[in-house]
Protein backbone atom coordinates (compact mmCIF):
# COMPACT_ATOMS: atom_id res chain seq x y z
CA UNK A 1 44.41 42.23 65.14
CA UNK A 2 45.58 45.61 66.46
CA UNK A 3 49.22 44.43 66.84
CA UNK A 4 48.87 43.00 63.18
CA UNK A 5 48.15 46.40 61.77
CA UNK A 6 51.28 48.25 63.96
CA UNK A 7 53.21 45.14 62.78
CA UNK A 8 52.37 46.18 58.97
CA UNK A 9 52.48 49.77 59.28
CA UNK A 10 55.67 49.89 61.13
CA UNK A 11 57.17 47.29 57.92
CA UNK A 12 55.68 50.20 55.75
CA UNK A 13 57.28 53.17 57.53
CA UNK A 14 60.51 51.07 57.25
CA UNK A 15 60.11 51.19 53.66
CA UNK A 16 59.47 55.04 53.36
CA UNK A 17 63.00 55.67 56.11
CA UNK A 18 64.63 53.84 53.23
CA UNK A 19 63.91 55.84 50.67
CA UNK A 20 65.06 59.24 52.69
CA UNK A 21 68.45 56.88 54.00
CA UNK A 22 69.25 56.28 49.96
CA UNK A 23 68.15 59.74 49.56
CA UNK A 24 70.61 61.25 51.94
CA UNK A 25 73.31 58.58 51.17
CA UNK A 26 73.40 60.00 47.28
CA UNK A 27 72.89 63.89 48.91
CA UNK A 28 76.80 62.65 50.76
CA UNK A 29 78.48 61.70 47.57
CA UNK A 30 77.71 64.97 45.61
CA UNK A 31 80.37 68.01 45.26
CA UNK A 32 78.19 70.68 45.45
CA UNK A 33 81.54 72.90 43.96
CA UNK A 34 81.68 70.70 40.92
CA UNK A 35 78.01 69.53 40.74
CA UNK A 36 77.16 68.65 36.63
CA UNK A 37 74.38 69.92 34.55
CA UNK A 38 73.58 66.39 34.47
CA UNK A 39 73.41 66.12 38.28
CA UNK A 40 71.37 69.09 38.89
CA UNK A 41 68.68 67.59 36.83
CA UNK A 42 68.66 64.22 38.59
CA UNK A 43 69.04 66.08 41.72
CA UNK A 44 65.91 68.06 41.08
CA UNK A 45 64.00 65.02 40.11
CA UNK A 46 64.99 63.06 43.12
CA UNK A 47 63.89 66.11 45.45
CA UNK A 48 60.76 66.63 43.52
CA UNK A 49 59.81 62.87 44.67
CA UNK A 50 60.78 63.23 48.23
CA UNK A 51 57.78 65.47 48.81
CA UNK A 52 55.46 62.01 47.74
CA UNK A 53 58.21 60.33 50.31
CA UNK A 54 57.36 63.13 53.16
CA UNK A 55 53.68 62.82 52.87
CA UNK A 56 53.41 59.13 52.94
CA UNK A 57 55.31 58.89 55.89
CA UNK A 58 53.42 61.04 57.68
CA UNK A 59 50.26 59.17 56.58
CA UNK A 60 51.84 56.02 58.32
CA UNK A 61 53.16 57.69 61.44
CA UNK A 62 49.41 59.11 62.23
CA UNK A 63 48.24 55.74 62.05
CA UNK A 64 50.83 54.24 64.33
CA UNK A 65 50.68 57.10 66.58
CA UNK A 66 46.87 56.24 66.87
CA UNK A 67 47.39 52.32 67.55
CA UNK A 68 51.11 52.79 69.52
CA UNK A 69 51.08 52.61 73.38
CA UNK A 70 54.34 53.91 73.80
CA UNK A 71 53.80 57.73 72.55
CA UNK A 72 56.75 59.30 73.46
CA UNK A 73 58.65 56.90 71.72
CA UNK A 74 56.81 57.80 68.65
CA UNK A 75 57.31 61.38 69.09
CA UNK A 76 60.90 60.82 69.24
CA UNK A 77 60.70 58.63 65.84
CA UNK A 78 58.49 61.32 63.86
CA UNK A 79 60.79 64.47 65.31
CA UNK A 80 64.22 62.40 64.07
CA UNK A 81 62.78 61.49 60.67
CA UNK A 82 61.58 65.00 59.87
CA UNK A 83 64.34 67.15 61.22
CA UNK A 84 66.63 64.51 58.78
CA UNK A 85 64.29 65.08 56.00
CA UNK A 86 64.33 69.05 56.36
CA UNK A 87 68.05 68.88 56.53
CA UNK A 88 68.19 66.66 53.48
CA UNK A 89 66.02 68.77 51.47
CA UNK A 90 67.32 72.34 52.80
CA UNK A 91 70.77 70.84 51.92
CA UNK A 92 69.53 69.54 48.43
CA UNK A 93 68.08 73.33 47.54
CA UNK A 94 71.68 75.28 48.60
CA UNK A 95 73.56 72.41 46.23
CA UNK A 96 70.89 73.66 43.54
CA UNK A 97 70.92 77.50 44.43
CA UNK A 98 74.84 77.45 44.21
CA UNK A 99 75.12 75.36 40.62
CA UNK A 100 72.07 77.95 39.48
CA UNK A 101 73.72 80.78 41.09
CA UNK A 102 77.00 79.99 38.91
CA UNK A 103 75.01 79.86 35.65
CA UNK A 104 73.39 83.07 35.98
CA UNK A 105 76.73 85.02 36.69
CA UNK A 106 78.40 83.23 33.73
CA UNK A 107 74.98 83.53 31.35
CA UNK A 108 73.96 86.91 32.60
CA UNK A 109 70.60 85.64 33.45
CA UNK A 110 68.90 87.51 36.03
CA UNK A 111 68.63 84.68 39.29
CA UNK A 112 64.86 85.95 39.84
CA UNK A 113 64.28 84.36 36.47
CA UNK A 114 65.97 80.92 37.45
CA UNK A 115 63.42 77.69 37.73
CA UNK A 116 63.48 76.22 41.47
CA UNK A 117 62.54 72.65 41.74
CA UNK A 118 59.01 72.18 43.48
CA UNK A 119 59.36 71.87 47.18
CA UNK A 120 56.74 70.46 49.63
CA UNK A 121 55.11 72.95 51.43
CA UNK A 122 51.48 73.19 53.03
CA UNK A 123 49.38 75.75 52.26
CA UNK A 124 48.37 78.16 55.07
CA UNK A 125 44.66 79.73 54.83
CA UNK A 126 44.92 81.34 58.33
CA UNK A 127 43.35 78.14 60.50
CA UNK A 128 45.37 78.92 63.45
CA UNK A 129 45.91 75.15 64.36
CA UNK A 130 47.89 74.51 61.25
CA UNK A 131 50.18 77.23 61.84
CA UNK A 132 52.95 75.37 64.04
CA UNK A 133 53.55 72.47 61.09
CA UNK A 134 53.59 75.09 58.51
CA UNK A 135 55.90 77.80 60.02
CA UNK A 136 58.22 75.02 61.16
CA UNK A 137 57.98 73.74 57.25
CA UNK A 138 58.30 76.81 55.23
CA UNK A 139 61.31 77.79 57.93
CA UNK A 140 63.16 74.81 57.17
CA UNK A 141 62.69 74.34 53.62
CA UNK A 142 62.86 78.12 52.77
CA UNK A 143 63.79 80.52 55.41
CA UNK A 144 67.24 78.79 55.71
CA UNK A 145 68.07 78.67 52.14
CA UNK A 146 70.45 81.14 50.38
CA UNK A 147 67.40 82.07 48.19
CA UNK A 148 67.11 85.70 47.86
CA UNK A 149 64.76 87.69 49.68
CA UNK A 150 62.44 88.21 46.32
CA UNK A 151 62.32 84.22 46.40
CA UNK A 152 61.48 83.63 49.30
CA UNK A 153 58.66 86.26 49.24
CA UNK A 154 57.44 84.50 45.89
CA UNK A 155 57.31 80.92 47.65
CA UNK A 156 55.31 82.70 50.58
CA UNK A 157 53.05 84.48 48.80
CA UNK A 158 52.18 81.22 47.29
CA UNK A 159 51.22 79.15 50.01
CA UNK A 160 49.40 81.84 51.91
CA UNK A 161 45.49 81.88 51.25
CA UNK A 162 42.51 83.34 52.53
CA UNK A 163 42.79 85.23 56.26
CA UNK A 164 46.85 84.65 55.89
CA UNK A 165 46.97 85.90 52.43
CA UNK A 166 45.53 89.17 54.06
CA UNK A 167 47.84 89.57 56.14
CA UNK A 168 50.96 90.66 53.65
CA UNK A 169 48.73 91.47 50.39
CA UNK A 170 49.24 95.26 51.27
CA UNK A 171 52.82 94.72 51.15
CA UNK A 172 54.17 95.54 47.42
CA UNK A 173 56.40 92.79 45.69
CA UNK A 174 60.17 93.70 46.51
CA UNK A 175 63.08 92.38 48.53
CA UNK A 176 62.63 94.39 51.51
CA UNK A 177 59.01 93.15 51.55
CA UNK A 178 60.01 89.75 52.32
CA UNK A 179 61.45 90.41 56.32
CA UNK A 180 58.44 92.24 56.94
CA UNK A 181 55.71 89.53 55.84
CA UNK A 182 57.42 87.09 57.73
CA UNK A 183 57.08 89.19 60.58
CA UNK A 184 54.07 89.94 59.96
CA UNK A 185 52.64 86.66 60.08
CA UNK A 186 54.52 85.56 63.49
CA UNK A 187 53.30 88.38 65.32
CA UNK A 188 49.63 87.63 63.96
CA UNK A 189 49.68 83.88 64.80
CA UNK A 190 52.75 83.15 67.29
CA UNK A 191 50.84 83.66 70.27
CA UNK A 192 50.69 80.71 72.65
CA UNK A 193 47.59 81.70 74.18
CA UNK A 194 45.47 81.98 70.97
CA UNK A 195 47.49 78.54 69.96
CA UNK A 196 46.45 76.65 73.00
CA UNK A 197 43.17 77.87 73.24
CA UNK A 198 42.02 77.33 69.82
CA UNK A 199 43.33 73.48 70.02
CA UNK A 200 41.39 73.08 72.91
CA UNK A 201 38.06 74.50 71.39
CA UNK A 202 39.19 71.83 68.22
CA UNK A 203 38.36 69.69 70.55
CA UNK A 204 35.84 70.95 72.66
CA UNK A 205 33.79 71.93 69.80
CA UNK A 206 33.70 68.75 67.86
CA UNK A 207 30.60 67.57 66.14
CA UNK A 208 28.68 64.60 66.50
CA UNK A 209 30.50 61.61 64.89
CA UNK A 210 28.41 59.01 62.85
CA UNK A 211 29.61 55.79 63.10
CA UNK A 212 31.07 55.01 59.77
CA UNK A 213 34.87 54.33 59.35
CA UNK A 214 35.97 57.62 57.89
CA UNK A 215 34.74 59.45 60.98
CA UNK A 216 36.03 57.53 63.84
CA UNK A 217 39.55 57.25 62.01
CA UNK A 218 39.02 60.68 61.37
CA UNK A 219 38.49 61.23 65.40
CA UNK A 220 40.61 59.19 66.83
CA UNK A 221 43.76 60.89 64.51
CA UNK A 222 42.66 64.10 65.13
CA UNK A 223 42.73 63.82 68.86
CA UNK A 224 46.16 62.81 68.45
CA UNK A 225 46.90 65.82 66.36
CA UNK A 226 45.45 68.05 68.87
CA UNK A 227 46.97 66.37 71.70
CA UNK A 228 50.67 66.49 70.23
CA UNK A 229 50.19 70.03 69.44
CA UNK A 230 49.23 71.06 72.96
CA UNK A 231 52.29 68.91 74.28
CA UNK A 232 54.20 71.16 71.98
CA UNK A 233 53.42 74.39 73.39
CA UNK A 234 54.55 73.12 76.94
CA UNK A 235 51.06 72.19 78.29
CA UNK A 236 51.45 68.63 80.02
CA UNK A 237 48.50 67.04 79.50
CA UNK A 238 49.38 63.59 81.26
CA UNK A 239 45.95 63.68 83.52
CA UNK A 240 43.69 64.76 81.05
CA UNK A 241 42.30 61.51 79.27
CA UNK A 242 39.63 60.79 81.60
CA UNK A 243 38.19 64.74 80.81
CA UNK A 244 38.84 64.39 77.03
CA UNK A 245 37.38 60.67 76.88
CA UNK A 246 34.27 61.76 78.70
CA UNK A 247 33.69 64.78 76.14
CA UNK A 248 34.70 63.36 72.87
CA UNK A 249 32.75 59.53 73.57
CA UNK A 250 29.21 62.18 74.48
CA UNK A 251 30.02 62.94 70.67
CA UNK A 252 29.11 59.43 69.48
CA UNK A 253 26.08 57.92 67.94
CA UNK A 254 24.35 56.03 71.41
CA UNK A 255 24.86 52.23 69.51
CA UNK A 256 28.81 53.22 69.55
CA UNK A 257 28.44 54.99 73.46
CA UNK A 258 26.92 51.55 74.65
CA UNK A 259 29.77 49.03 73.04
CA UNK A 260 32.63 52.14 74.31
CA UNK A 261 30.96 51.33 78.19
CA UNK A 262 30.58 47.40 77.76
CA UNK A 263 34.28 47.71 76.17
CA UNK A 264 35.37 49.88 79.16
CA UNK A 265 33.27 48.12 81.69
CA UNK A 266 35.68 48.29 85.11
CA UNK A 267 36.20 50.12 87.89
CA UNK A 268 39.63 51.26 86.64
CA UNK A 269 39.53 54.68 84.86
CA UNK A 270 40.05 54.11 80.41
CA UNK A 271 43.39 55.92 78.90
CA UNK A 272 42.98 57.64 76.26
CA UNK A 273 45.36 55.67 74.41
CA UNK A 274 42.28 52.97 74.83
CA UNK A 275 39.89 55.39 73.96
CA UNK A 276 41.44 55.47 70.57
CA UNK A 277 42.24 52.05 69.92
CA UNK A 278 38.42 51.12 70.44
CA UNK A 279 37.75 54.00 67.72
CA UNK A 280 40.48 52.86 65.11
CA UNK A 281 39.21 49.10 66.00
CA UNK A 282 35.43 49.94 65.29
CA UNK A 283 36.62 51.75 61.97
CA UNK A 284 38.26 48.74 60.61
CA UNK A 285 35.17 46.36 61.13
C-alpha cells in the first residue's frame, strides 16, 4: 500500500518537474535584448503560474519525504528542483526588469511606478523556524534581481508581519533603507544557536496528538521538517531516532501507543523512518 502511494506521488512530482522543464525550455528561447511587448505579457503570466507550480511540488515532495527510505536521495531531488526553479524565476524577473527598464527611459515613467509580476514569496511573522526557507526565498527571488533598492524594500516590507515587521518599521521608506533592513533582520534571526535550539523545542514541546488523520500526517511531516532543518545547520542527527521516537510516540493517544509497540514489537531498535511510516499509514486508514 505504502509503495503504491510513493509509486503515485513520485508519477505526480514527475508531472509538476515538467511543467518547470517546459518552463525553463521557453525561458532559453527568449532574447531578453529584443524581448516584445507581447512576450513580456506572456512571460508575466507564465511566471505568475509557476508560483501554483512551486507550491504543489513542495506539497508532493513532503509527502514522499515522509514515506521515502532513502532520504538523502530526496534531499538531493528537492535541493536540484528548487535551486532550478529560483534560477528560472530570478532569470524570468531580470528579462522583465530590463524590457520595463527600457520603457521607462523611453516613456519617462518613473521605474518605482512600473507593475512587477507577482512572485512567490512566504510571508515571515518572526517564527524563528521559518526563517531559513524564507531568507533563502526572498534572497533568490529578490535580493539577486536588478530591482532597485526602493523595490526591493517594498517587496520586504510586504512579506514581513508581526515580530519581523518590528524589526524595520522604524526605518523610513527610502533607498538607503533597504541594506539596512536586510541587515537588520539577519543579525536578529541568523543565529545558529537560537535556530537549532528553537527546532529542537518544536519538537520537544509538541502537544498531544489525537488520532485523527490530519494530526498524524500533520506529525509525521513536521518531524521531517524539523529534522531537515537541523541537518541544515550542520547538526548530524544520524543516532537520534530512538530519542525522538521515544518522545514524540509518549505524545499519542494510548489506543495509537499500543498498535506503535505491537507494530514495533522486536528486540531491534525502530528508525525513525518507521516511526513515520506507521503514522502516515494510520492516517490513511
Amino acid at each position: 500500500m505504502e509503495q503504491d502511494s510513493l509509486k503515485e506521488l513520485i508519477k505526480r512530482r514527475g508531472v509538476e518537474k515538467g511543467k518547470l522543464t517546459l518552463y525553463k525550455k521557453y525561458l532559453s528561447n527568449l532574447d531578453p535584448m529584443s524581448i516584445s511587448a507581447e512576450q513580456c505579457l506572456d512571460l508575466e503570466l507564465r511566471t505568475d503560474k509557476m508560483s501554483k507550480n512551486f507550491m504543489e511540488y513542495e506539497k508532493i515532495q513532503d509527502k514522499i519525504e515522509t514515506i521515502s527510505s532513502e532520504i538523502d536521495k530526496e534531499l538531493a531531488e528537492r535541493e536540484c528542483f528548487e535551486n532550478s526553479y529560483y534560477e528560472s524565476i530570478a532569470k524570468a524577473k531580470n528579462y522583465l526588469n530590463q524590457k520595463n527598464g527600457s520603457l521607462s527611459s523611453s516613456n519617462s515613467i518613473q521605474s518605482d511606478a512600473i507593475k512587477y509580476p507577482d512572485i512567490f514569496l512566504p510571508s515571515f511573522s518572526g517564527n524563528i523556524t521559518q526563517w531559513i526557507e524564507f531568507r533563502d526565498s526572498f534572497d533568490a527571488l529578490v535580493n539577486q534581481t536588478n530591482l532597485k533598492a526602493i523595490q526591493k524594500f517594498k517587496y520586504l516590507r510586504g512579506c514581513l508581519k508581526d515580530s519581523a515587521l518590528e524589526v524595520v518599521s522604524s526605518l523610513e521608506y527610502s533607498e538607503e533603507s533597504y541594506a539596512i533592513a536586510w541587515q537588520l533582520l539577519c543579525e536578529h534571526y541568523n543565529n545558529p544557536k537560537v535556530l537549532v535550539y528553537n527546532h529542537l523545542r518544536a519538537i520537544i514541546n509538541i502537544n498531544n496528538v489525537p488520532t485523527n488523520a490530519n494530526s498524524l500526517r500533520n506529525l509525521a511531516d513536521n518531524i521531517f521538517k524539523h529534522m531537515r532543518t537541523l541537518k541544515s545547520l550542520n547538526i548530524s542527527a544520524e543516532n537520534w531516532d530512538v530519542l525522538v521516537i521515544f518522545l514524540l510516540s509518549s505524545k499519542l493517544e494510548a489506543q495509537m501507543q499500543r498498535k506503535w509497540e505491537e507494530k514495533c514489537n522486536s528486540r531491534e531498535l525502530p528508525i525513525l523512518q518507521e516511526f513515520k511510516s506507521f503514522l502516515r499509514g494510520q492516517a490513511d486508514l
